[in-house]
PDB file of N, CA and C in Angstrom:
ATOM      1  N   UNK A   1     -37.222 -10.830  58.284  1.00  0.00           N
ATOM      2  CA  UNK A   1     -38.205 -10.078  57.545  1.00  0.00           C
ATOM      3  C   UNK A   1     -37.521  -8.847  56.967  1.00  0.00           C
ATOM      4  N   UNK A   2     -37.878  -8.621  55.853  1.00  0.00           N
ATOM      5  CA  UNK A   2     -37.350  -7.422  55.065  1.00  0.00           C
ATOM      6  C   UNK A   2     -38.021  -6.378  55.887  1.00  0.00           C
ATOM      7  N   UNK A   3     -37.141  -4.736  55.293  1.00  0.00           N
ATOM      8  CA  UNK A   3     -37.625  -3.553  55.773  1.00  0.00           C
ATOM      9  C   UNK A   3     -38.422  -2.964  55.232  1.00  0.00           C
ATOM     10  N   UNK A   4     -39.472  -3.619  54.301  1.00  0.00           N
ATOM     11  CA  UNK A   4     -40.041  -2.791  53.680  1.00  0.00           C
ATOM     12  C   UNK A   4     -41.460  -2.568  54.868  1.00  0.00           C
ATOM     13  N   UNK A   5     -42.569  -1.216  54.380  1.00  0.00           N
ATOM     14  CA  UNK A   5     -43.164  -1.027  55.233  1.00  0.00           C
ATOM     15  C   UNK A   5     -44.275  -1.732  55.115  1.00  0.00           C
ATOM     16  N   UNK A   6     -45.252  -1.719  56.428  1.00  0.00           N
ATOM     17  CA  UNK A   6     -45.996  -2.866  56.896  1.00  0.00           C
ATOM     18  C   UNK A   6     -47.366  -1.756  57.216  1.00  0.00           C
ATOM     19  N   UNK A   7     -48.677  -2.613  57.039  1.00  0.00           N
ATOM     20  CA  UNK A   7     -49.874  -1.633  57.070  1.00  0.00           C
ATOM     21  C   UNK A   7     -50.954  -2.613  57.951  1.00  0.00           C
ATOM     22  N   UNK A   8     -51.672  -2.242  58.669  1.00  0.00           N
ATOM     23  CA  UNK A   8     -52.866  -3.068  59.121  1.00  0.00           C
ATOM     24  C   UNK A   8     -53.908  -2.680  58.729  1.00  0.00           C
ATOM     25  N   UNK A   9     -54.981  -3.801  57.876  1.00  0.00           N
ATOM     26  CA  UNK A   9     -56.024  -3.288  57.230  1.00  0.00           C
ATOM     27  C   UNK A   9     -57.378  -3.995  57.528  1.00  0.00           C
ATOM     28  N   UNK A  10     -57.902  -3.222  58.387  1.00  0.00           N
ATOM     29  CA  UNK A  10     -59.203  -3.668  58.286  1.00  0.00           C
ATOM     30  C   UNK A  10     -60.383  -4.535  57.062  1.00  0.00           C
ATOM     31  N   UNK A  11     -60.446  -5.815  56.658  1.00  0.00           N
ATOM     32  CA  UNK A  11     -61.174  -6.067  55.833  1.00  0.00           C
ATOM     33  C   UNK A  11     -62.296  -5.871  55.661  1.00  0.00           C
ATOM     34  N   UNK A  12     -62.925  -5.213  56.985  1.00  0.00           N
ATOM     35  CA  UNK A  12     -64.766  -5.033  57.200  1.00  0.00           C
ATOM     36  C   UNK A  12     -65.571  -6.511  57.180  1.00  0.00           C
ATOM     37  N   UNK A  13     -65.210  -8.038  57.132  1.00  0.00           N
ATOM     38  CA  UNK A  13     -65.642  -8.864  57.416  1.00  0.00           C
ATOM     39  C   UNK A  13     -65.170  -9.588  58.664  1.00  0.00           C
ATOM     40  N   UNK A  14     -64.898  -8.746  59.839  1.00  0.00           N
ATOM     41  CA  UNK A  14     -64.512  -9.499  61.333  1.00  0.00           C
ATOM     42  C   UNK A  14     -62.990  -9.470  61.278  1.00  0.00           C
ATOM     43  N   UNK A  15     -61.642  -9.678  60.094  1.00  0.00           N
ATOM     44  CA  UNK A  15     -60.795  -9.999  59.787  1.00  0.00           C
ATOM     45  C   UNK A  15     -59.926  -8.403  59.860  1.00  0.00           C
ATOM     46  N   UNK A  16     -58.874  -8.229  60.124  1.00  0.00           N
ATOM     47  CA  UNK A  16     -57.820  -7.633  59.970  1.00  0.00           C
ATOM     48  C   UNK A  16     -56.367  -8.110  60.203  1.00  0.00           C
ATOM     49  N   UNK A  17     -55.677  -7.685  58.859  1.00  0.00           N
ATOM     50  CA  UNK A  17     -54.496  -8.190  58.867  1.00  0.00           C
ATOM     51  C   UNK A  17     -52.884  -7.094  58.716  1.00  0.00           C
ATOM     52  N   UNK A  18     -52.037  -7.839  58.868  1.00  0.00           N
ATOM     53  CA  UNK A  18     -50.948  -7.094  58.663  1.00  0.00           C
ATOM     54  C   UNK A  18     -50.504  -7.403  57.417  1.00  0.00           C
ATOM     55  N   UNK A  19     -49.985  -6.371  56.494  1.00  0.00           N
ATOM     56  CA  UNK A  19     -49.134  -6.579  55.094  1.00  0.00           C
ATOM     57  C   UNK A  19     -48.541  -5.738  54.938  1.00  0.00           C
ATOM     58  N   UNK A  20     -47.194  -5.917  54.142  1.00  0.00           N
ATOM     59  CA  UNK A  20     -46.700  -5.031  53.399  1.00  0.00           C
ATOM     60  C   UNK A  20     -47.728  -3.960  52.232  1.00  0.00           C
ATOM     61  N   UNK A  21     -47.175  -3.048  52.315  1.00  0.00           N
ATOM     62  CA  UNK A  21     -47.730  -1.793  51.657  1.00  0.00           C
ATOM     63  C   UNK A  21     -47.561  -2.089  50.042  1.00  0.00           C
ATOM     64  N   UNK A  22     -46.367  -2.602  49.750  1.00  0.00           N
ATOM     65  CA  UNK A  22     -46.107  -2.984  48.271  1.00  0.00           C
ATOM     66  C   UNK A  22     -46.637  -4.017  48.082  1.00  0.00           C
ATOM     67  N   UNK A  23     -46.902  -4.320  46.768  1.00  0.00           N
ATOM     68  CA  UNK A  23     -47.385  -5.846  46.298  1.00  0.00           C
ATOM     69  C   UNK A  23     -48.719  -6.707  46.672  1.00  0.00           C
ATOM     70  N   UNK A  24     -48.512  -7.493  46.252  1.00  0.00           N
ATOM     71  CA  UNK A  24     -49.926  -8.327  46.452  1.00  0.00           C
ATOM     72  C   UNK A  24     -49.851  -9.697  47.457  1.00  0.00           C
ATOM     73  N   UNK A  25     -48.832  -9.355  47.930  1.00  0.00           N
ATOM     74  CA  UNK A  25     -48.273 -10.743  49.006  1.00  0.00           C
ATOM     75  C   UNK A  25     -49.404 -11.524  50.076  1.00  0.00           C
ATOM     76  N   UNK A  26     -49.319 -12.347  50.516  1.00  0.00           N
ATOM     77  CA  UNK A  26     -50.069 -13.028  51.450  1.00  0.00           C
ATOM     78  C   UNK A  26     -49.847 -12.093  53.143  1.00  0.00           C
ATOM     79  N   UNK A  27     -50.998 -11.721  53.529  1.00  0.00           N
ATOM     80  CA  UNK A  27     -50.543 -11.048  54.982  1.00  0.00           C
ATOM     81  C   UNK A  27     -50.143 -12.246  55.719  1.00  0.00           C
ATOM     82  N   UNK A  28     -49.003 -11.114  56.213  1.00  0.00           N
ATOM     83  CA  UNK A  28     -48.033 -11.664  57.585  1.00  0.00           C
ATOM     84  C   UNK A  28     -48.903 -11.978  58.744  1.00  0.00           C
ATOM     85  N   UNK A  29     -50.026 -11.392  59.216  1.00  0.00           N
ATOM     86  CA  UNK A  29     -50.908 -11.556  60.308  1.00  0.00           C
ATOM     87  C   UNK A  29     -51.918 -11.358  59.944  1.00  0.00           C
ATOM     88  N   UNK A  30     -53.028 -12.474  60.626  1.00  0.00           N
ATOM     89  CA  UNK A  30     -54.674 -12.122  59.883  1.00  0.00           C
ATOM     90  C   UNK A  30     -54.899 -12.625  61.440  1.00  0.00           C
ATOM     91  N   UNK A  31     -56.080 -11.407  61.836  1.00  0.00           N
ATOM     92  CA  UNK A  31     -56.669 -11.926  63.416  1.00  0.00           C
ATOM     93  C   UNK A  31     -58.210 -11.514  62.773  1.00  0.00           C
ATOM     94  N   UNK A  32     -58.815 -12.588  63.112  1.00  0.00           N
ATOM     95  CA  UNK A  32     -60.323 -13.158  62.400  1.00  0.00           C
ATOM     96  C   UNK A  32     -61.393 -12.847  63.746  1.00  0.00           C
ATOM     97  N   UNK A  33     -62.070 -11.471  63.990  1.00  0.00           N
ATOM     98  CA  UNK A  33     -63.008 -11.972  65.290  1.00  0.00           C
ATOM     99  C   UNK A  33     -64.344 -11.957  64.781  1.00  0.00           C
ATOM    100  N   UNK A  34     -64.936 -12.951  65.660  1.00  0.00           N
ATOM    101  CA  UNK A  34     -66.376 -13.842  65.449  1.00  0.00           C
ATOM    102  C   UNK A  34     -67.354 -12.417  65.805  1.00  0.00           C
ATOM    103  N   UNK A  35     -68.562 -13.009  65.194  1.00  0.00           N
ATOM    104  CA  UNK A  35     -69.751 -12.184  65.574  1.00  0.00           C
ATOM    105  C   UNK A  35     -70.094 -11.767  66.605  1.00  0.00           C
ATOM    106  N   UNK A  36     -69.596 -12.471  67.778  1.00  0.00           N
ATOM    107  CA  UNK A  36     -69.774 -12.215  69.097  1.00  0.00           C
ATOM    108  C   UNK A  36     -68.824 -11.561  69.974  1.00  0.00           C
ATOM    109  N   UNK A  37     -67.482 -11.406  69.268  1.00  0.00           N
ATOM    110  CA  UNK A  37     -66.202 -10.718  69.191  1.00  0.00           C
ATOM    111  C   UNK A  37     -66.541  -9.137  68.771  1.00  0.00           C
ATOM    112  N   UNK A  38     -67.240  -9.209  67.606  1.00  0.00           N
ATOM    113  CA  UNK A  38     -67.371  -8.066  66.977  1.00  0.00           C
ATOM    114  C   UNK A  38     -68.325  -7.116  67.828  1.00  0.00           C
ATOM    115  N   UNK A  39     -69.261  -7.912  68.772  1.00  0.00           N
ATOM    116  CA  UNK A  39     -70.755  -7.147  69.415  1.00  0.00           C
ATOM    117  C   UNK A  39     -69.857  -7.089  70.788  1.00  0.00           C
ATOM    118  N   UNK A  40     -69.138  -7.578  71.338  1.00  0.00           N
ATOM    119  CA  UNK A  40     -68.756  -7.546  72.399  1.00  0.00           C
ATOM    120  C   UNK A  40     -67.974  -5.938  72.937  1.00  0.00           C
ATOM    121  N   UNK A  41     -66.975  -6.192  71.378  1.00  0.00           N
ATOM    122  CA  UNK A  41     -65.864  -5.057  70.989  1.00  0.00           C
ATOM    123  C   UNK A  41     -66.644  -3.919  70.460  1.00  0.00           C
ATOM    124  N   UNK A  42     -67.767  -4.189  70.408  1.00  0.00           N
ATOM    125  CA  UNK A  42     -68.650  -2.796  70.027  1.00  0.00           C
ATOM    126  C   UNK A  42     -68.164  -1.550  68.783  1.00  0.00           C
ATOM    127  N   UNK A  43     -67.324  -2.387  67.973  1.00  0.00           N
ATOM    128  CA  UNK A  43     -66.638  -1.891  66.495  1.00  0.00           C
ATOM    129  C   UNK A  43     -65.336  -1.298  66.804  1.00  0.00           C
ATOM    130  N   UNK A  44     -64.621  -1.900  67.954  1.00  0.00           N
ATOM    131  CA  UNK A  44     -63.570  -1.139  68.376  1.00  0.00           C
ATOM    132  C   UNK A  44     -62.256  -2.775  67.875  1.00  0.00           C
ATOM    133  N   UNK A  45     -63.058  -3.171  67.278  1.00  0.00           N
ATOM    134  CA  UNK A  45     -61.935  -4.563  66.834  1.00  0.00           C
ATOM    135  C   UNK A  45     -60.431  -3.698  66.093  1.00  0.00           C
ATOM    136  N   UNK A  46     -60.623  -2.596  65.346  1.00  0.00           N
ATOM    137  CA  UNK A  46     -59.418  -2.204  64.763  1.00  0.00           C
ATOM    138  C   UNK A  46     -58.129  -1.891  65.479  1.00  0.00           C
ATOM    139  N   UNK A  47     -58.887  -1.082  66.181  1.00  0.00           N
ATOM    140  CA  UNK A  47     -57.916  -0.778  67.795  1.00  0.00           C
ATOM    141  C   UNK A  47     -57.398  -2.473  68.362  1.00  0.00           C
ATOM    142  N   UNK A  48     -58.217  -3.441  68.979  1.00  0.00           N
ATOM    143  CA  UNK A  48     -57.973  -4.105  69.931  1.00  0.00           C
ATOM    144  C   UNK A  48     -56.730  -5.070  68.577  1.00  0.00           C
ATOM    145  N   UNK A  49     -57.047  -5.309  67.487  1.00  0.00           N
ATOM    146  CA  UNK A  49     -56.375  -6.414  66.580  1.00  0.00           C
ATOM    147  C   UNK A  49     -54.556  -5.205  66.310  1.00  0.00           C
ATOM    148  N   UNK A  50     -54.829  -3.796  66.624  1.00  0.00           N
ATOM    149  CA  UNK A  50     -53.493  -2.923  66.666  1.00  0.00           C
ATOM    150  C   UNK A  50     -52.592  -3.461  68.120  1.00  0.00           C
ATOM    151  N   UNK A  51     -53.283  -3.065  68.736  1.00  0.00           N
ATOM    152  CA  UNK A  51     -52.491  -3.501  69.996  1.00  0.00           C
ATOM    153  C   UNK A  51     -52.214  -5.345  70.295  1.00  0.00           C
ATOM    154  N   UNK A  52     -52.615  -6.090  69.566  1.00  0.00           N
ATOM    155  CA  UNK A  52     -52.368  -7.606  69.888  1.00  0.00           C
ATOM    156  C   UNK A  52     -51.146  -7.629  68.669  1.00  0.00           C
ATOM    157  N   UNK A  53     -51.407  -6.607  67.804  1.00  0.00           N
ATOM    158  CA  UNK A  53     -49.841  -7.197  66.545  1.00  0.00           C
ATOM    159  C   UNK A  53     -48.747  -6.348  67.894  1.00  0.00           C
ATOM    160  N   UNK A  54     -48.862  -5.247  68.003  1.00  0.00           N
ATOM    161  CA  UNK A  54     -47.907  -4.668  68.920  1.00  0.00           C
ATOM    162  C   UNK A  54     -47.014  -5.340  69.985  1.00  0.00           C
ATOM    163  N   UNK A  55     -48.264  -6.433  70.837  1.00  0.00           N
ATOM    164  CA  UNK A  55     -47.559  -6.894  71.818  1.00  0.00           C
ATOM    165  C   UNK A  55     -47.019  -7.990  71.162  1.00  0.00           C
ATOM    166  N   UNK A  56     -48.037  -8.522  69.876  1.00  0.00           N
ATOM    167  CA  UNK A  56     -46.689  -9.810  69.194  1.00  0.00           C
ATOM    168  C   UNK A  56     -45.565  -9.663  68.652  1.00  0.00           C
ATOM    169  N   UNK A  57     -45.324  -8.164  68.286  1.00  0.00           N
ATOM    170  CA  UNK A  57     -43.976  -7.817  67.321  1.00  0.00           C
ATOM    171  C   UNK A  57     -43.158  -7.806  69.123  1.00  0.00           C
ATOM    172  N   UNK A  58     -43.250  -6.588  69.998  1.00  0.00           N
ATOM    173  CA  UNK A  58     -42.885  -6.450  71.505  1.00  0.00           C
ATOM    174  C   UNK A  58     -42.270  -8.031  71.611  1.00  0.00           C
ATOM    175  N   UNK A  59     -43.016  -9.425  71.779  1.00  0.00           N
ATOM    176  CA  UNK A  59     -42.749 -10.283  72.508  1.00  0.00           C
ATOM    177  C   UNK A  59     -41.889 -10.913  71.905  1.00  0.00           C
ATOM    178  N   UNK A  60     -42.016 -10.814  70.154  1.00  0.00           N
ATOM    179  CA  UNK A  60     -41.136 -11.654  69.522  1.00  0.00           C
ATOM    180  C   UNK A  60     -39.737 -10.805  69.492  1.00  0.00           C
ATOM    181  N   UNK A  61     -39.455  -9.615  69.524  1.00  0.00           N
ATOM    182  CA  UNK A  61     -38.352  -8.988  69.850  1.00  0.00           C
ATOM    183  C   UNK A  61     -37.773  -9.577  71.429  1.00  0.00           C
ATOM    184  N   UNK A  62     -38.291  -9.489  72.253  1.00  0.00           N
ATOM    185  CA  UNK A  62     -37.654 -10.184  73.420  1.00  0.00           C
ATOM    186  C   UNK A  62     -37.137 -11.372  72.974  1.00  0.00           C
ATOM    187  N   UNK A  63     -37.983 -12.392  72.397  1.00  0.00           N
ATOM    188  CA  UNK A  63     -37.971 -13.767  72.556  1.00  0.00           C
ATOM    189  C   UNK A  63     -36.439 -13.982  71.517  1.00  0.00           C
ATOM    190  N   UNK A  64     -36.101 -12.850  70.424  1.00  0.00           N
ATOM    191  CA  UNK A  64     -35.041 -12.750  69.773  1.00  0.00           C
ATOM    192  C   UNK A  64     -33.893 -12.097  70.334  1.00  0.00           C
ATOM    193  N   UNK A  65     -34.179 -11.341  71.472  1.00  0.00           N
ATOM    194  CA  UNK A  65     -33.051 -10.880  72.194  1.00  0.00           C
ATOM    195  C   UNK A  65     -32.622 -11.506  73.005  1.00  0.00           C
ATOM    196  N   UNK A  66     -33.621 -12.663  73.831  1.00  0.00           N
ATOM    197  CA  UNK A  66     -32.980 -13.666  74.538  1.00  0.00           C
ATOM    198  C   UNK A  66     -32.338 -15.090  73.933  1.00  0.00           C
ATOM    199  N   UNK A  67     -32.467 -14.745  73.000  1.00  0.00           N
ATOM    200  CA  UNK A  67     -32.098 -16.462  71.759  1.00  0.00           C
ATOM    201  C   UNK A  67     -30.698 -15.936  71.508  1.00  0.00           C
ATOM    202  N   UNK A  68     -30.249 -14.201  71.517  1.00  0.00           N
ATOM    203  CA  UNK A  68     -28.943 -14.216  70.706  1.00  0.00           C
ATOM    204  C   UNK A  68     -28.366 -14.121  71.567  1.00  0.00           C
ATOM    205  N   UNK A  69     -28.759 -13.717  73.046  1.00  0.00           N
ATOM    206  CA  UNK A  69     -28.082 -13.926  73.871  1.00  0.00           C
ATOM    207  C   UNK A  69     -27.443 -15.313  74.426  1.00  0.00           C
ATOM    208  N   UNK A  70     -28.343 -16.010  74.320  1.00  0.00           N
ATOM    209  CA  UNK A  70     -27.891 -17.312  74.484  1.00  0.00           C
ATOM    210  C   UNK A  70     -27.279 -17.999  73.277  1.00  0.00           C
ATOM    211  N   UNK A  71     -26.971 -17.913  72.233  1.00  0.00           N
ATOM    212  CA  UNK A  71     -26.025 -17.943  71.346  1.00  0.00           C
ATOM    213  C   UNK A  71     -24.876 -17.108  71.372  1.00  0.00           C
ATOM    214  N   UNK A  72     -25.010 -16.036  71.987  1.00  0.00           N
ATOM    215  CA  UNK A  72     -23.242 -15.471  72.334  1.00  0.00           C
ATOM    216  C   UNK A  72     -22.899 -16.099  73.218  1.00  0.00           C
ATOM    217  N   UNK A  73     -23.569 -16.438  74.473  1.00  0.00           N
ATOM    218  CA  UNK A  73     -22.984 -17.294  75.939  1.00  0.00           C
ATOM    219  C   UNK A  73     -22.508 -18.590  75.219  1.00  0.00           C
ATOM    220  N   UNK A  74     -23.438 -19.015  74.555  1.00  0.00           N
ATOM    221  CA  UNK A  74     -22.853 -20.889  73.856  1.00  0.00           C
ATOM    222  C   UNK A  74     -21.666 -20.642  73.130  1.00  0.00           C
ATOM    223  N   UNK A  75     -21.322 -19.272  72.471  1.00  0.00           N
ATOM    224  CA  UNK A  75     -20.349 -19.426  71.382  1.00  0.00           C
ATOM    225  C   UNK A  75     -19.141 -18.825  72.445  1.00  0.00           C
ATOM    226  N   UNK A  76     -19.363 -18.485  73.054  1.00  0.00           N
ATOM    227  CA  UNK A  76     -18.040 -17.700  74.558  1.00  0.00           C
ATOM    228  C   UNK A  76     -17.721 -18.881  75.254  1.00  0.00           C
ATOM    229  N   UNK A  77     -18.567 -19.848  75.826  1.00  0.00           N
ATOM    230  CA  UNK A  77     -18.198 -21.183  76.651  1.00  0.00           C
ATOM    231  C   UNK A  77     -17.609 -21.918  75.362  1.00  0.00           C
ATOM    232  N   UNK A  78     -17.625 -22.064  74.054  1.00  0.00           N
ATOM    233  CA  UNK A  78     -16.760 -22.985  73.203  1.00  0.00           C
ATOM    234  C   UNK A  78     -15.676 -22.837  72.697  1.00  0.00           C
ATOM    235  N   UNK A  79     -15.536 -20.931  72.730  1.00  0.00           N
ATOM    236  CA  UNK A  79     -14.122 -21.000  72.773  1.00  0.00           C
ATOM    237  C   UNK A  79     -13.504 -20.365  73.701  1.00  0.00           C
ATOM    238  N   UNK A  80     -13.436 -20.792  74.626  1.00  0.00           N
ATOM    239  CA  UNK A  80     -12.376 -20.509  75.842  1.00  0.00           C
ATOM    240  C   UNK A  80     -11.581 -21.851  75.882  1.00  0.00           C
ATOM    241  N   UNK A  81     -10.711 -21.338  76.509  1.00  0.00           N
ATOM    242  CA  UNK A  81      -9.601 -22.873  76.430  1.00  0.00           C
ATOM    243  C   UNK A  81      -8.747 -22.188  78.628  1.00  0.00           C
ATOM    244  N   UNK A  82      -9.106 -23.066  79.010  1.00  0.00           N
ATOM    245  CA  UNK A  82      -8.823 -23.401  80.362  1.00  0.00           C
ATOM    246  C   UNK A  82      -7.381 -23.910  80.818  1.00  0.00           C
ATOM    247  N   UNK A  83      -6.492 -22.924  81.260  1.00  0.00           N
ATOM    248  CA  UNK A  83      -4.764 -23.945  81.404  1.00  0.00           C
ATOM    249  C   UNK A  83      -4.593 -23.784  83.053  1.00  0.00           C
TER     250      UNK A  83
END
């Protein structure tokens, strides 16, 4: 993903998404809550849909720090040479 900057926007129909600030692009994240989502969350959906991108950006950073790790270990066991 490019560096450009990223905004979360409440649509006011249950929906908030993540997008870039520039352009007219398709959002990167859309979390959609139901009518019963919305009465439950008592209008606090903006908050709760902030903290669920948070822990998904959080998890997918792990899940990329453990992938390159295991691509340096695979690329260290292929070239060693054993005498």
């Amino acid at each position: 993903m490019s560096t450009s900057l990223l905004e979360i926007v409440d649509l006011g129909d249950g929906e908030v998404v993540l997008q870039r600030v520039e352009g007219d692009s398709e959002p990167l994240v859309s979390i959609q809550f139901s009518e019963e989502a919305n009465t439950y969350l008592m209008g606090n959906n903006l908050e709760i849909a902030k903290v669920m991108i948070q822990a998904g950006i959080e998890a997918a950073a792990q899940l990329a720090e453990v992938n390159n790790l295991e691509v340096e270990t695979a690329e260290m066991s292929e070239t060693r040479t054993l005498h």
